[in-house]
C-alpha atoms as a PDB file:
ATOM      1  CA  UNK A   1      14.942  -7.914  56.209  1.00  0.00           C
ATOM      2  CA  UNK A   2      15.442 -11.210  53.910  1.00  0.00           C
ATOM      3  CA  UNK A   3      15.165 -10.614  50.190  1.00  0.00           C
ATOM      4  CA  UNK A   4      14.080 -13.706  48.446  1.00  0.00           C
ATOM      5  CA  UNK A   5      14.996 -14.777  44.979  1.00  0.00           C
ATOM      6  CA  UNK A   6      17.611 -11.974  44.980  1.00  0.00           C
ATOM      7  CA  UNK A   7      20.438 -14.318  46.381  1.00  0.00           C
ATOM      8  CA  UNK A   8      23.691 -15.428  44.479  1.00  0.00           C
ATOM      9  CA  UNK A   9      22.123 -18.867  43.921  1.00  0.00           C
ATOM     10  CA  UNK A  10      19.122 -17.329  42.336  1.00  0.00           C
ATOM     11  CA  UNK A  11      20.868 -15.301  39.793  1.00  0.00           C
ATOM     12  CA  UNK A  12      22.221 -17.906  37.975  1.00  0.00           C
ATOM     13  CA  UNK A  13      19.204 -19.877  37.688  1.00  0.00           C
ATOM     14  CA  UNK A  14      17.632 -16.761  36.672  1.00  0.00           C
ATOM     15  CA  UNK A  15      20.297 -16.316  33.702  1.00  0.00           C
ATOM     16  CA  UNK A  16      19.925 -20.026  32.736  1.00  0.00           C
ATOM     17  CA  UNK A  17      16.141 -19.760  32.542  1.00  0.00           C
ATOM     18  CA  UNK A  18      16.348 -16.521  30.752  1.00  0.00           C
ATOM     19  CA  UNK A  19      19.493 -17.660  28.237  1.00  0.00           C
ATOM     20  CA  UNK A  20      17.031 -21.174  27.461  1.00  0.00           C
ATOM     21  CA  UNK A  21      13.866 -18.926  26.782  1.00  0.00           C
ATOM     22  CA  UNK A  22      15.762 -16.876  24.761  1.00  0.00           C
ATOM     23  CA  UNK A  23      17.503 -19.941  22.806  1.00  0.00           C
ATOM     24  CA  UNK A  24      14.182 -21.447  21.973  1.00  0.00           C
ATOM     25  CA  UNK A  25      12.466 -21.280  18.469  1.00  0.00           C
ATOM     26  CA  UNK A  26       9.469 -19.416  19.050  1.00  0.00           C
ATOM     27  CA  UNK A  27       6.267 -20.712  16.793  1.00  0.00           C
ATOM     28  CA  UNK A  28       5.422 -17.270  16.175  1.00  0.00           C
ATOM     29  CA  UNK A  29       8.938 -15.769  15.178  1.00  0.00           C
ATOM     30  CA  UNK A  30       9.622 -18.868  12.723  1.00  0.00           C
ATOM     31  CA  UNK A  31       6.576 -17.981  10.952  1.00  0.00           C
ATOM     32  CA  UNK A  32       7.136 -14.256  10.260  1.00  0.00           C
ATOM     33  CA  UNK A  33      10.771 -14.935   9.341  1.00  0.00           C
ATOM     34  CA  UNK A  34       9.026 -17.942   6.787  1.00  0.00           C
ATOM     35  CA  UNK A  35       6.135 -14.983   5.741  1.00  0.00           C
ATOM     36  CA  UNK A  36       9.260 -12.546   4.734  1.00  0.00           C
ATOM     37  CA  UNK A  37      11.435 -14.917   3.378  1.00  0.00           C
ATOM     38  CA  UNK A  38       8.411 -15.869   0.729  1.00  0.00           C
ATOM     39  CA  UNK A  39       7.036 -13.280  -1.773  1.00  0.00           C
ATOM     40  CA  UNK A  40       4.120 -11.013  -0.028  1.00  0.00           C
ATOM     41  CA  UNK A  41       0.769 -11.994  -0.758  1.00  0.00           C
ATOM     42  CA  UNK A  42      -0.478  -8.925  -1.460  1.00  0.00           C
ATOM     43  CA  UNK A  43       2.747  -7.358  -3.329  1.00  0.00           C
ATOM     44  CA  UNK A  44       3.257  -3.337  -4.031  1.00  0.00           C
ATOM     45  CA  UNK A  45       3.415  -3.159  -7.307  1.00  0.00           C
ATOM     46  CA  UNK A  46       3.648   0.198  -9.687  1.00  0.00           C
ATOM     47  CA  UNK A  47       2.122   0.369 -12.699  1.00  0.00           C
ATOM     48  CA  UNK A  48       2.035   3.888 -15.533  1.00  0.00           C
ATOM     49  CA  UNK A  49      -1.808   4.298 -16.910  1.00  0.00           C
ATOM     50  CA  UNK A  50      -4.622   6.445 -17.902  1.00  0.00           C
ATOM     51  CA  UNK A  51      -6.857   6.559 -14.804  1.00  0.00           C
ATOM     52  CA  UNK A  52     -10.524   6.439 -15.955  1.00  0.00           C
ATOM     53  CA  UNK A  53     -13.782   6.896 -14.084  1.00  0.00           C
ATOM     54  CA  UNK A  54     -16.213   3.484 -14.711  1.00  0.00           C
ATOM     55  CA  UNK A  55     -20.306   4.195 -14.772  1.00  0.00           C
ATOM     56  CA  UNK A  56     -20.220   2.598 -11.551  1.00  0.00           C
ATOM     57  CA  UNK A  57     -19.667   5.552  -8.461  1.00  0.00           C
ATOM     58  CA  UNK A  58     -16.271   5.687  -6.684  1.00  0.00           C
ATOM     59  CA  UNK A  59     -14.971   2.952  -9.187  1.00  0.00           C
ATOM     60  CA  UNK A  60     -11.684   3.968 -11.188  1.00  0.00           C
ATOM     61  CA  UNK A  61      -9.862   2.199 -13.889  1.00  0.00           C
ATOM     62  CA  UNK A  62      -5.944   1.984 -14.887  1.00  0.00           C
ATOM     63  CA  UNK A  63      -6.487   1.395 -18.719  1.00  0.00           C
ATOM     64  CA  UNK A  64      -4.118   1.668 -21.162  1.00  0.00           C
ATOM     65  CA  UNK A  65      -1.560   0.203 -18.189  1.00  0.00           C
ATOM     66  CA  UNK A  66       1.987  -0.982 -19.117  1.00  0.00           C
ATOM     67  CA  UNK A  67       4.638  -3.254 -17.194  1.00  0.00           C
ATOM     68  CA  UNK A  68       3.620  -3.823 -13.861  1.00  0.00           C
ATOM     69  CA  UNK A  69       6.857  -3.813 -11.515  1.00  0.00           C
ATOM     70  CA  UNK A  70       7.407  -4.559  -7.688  1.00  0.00           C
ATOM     71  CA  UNK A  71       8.378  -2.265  -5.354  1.00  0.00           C
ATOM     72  CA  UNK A  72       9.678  -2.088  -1.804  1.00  0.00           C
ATOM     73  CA  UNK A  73       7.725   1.086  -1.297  1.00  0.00           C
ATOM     74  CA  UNK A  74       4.287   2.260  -0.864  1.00  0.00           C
ATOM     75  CA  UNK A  75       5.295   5.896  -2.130  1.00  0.00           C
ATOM     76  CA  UNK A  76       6.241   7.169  -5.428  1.00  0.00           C
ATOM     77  CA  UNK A  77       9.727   9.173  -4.481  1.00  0.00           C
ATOM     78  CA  UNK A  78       9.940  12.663  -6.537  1.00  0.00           C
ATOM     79  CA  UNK A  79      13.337  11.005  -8.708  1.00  0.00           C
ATOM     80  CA  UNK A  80      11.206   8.361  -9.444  1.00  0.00           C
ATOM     81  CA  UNK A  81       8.340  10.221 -10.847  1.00  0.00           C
ATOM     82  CA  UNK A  82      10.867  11.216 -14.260  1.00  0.00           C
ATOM     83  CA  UNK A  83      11.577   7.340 -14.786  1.00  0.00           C
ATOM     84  CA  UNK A  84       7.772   6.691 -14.743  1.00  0.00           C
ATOM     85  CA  UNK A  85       6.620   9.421 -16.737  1.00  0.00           C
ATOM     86  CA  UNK A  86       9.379   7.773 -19.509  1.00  0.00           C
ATOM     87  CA  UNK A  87       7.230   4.404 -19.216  1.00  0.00           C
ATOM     88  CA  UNK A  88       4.955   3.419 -22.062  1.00  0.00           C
ATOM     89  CA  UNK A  89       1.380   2.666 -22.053  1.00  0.00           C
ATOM     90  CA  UNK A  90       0.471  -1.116 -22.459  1.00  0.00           C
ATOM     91  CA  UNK A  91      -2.782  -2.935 -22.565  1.00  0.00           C
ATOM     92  CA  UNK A  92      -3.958  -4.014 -19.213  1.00  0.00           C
ATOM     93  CA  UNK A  93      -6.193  -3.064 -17.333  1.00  0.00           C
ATOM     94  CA  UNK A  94      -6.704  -2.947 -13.476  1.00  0.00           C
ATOM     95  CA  UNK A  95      -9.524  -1.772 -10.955  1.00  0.00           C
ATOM     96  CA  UNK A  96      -8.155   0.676  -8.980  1.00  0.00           C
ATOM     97  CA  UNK A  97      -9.753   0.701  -4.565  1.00  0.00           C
ATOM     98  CA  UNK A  98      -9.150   2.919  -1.927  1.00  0.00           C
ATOM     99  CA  UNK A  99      -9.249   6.251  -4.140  1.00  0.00           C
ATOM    100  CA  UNK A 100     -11.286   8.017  -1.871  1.00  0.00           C
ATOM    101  CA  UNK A 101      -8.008   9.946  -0.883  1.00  0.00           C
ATOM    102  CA  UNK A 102      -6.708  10.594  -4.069  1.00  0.00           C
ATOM    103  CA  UNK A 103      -9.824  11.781  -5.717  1.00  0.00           C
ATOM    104  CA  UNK A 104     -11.061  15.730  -5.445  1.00  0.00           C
ATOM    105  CA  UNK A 105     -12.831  16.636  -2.010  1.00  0.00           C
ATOM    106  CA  UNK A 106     -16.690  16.814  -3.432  1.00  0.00           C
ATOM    107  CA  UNK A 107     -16.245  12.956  -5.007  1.00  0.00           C
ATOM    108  CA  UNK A 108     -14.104  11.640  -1.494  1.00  0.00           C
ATOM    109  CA  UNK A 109     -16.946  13.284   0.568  1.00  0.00           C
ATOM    110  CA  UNK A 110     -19.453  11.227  -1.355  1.00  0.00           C
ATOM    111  CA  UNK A 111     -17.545   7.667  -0.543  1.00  0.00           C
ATOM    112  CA  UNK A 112     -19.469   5.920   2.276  1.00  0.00           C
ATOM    113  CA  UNK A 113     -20.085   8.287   5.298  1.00  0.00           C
ATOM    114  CA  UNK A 114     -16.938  10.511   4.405  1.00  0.00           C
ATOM    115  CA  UNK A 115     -19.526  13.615   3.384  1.00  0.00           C
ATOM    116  CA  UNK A 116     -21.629  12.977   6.802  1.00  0.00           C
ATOM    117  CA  UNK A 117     -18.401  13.332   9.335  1.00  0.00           C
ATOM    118  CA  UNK A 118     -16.177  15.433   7.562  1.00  0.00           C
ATOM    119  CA  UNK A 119     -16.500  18.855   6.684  1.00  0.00           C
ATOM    120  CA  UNK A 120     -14.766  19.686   3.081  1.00  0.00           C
ATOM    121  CA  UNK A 121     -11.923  21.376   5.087  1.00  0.00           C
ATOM    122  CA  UNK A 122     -11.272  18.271   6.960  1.00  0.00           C
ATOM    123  CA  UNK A 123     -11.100  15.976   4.153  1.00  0.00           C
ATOM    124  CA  UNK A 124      -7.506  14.482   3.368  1.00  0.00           C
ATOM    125  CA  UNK A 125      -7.927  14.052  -0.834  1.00  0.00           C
ATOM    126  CA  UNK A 126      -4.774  15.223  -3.496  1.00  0.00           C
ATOM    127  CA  UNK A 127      -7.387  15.342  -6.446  1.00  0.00           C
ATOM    128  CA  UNK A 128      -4.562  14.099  -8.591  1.00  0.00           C
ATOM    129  CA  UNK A 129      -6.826  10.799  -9.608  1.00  0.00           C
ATOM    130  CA  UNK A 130      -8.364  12.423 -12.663  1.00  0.00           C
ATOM    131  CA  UNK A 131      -9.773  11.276 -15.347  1.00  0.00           C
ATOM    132  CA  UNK A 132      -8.181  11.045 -18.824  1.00  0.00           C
ATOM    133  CA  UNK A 133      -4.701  12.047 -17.100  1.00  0.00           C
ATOM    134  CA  UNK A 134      -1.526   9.780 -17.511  1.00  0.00           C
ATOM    135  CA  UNK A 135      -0.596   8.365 -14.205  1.00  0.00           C
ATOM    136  CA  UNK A 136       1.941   6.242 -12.407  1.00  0.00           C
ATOM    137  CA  UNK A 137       0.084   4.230  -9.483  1.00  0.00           C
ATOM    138  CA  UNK A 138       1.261   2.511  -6.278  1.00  0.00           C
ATOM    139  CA  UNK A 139      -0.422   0.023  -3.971  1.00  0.00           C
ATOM    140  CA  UNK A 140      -0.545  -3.631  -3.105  1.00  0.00           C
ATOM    141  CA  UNK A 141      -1.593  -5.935  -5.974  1.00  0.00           C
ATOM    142  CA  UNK A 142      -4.662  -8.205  -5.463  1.00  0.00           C
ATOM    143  CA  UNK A 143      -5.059 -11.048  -8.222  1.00  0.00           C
ATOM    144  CA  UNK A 144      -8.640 -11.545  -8.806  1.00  0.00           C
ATOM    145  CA  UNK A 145     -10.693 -10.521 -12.012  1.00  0.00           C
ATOM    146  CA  UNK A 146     -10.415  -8.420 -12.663  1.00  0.00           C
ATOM    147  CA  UNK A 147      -6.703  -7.828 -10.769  1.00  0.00           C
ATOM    148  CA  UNK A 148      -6.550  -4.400  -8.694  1.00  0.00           C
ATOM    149  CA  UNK A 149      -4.316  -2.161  -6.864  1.00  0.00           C
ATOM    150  CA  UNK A 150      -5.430  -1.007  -3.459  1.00  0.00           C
ATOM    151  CA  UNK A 151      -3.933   2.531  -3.640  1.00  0.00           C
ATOM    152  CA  UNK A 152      -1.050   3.749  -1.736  1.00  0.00           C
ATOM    153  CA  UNK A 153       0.067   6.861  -4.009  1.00  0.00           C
ATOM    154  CA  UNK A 154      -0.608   8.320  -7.024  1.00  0.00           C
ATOM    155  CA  UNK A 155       0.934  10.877  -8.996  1.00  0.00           C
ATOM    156  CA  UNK A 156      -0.101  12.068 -12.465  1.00  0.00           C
ATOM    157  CA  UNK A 157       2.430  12.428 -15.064  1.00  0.00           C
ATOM    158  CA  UNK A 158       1.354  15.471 -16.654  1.00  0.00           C
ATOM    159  CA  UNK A 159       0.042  14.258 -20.307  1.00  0.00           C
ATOM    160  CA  UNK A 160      -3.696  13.134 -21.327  1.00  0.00           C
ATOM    161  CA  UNK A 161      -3.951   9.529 -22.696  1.00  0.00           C
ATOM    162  CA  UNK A 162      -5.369   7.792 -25.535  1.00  0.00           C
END
């Protein structure tokens, strides 16, 4: 039986070519390692608040919102939750998307077809977006106008705003 491309002459050419693949700048790698080296587009950011409900459905409001900061995570850790509750109130304002899962169960069922495929049991919503409450906010940034978060966590701070 004569096994081809297995021989000792093979091998090495087989190292080489793998060693000079390996070596070369890939178009793809050099770009992510560019992406991460630059700020993200789309930043997480966390911001303290009063959450508000607007007169349009399943829009939400950060009013009343102080210093926006950056953060390298999409959740709001429980020993960070005393730091933000000790941040003031400010004057911006920011359009708050994706609250379908941080709204109660009856208002995430009525977002889009939520209320025609899920059951209330099956929905996944914390019901800690509420109105009038102080809250501290997570999610990526989006400049536009007005600016807004795209949710990634919420947690309310336990006092009623302004």
């Amino acid at each position: 039986m004569v096994r081809r491309g297995f021989g000792p002459m093979t091998r090495g050419r087989t190292s080489i070519a793998c060693a000079a693949l390996l070596m070369t700048p890939m178009p793809r790698l050099q770009a992510v390692q560019q992406r991460t080296a630059n700020r993200p587009v789309a930043p997480v950011v966390v911001v303290v608040g009063c959450a508000a409900e607007t007169a349009q459905p399943h829009i939400w409001t950060l009013s009343h919102a102080g210093e926006r900061s950056e953060s390298l995570r999409a959740g709001i850790a429980a020993e960070e939750k005393a730091q933000l509750a000790a941040r003031l109130l400010g004057r911006d304002t920011y359009q708050l998307i994706g609250v379908a899962d941080f709204v109660d169960v009856d208002r995430s069922r009525k977002i889009g077809v939520r209320g025609d495929i899920l059951p209330p049991s099956r929905v996944n919503a914390t019901g800690v977006l509420a109105a009038g409450h102080k809250i501290a906010v997570k999610g990526l940034y989006i400049q536009a106008s007005p600016p807004r978060i795209n949710l990634t966590s919420v947690v309310d701070l336990g006092r009623s705003c302004p």
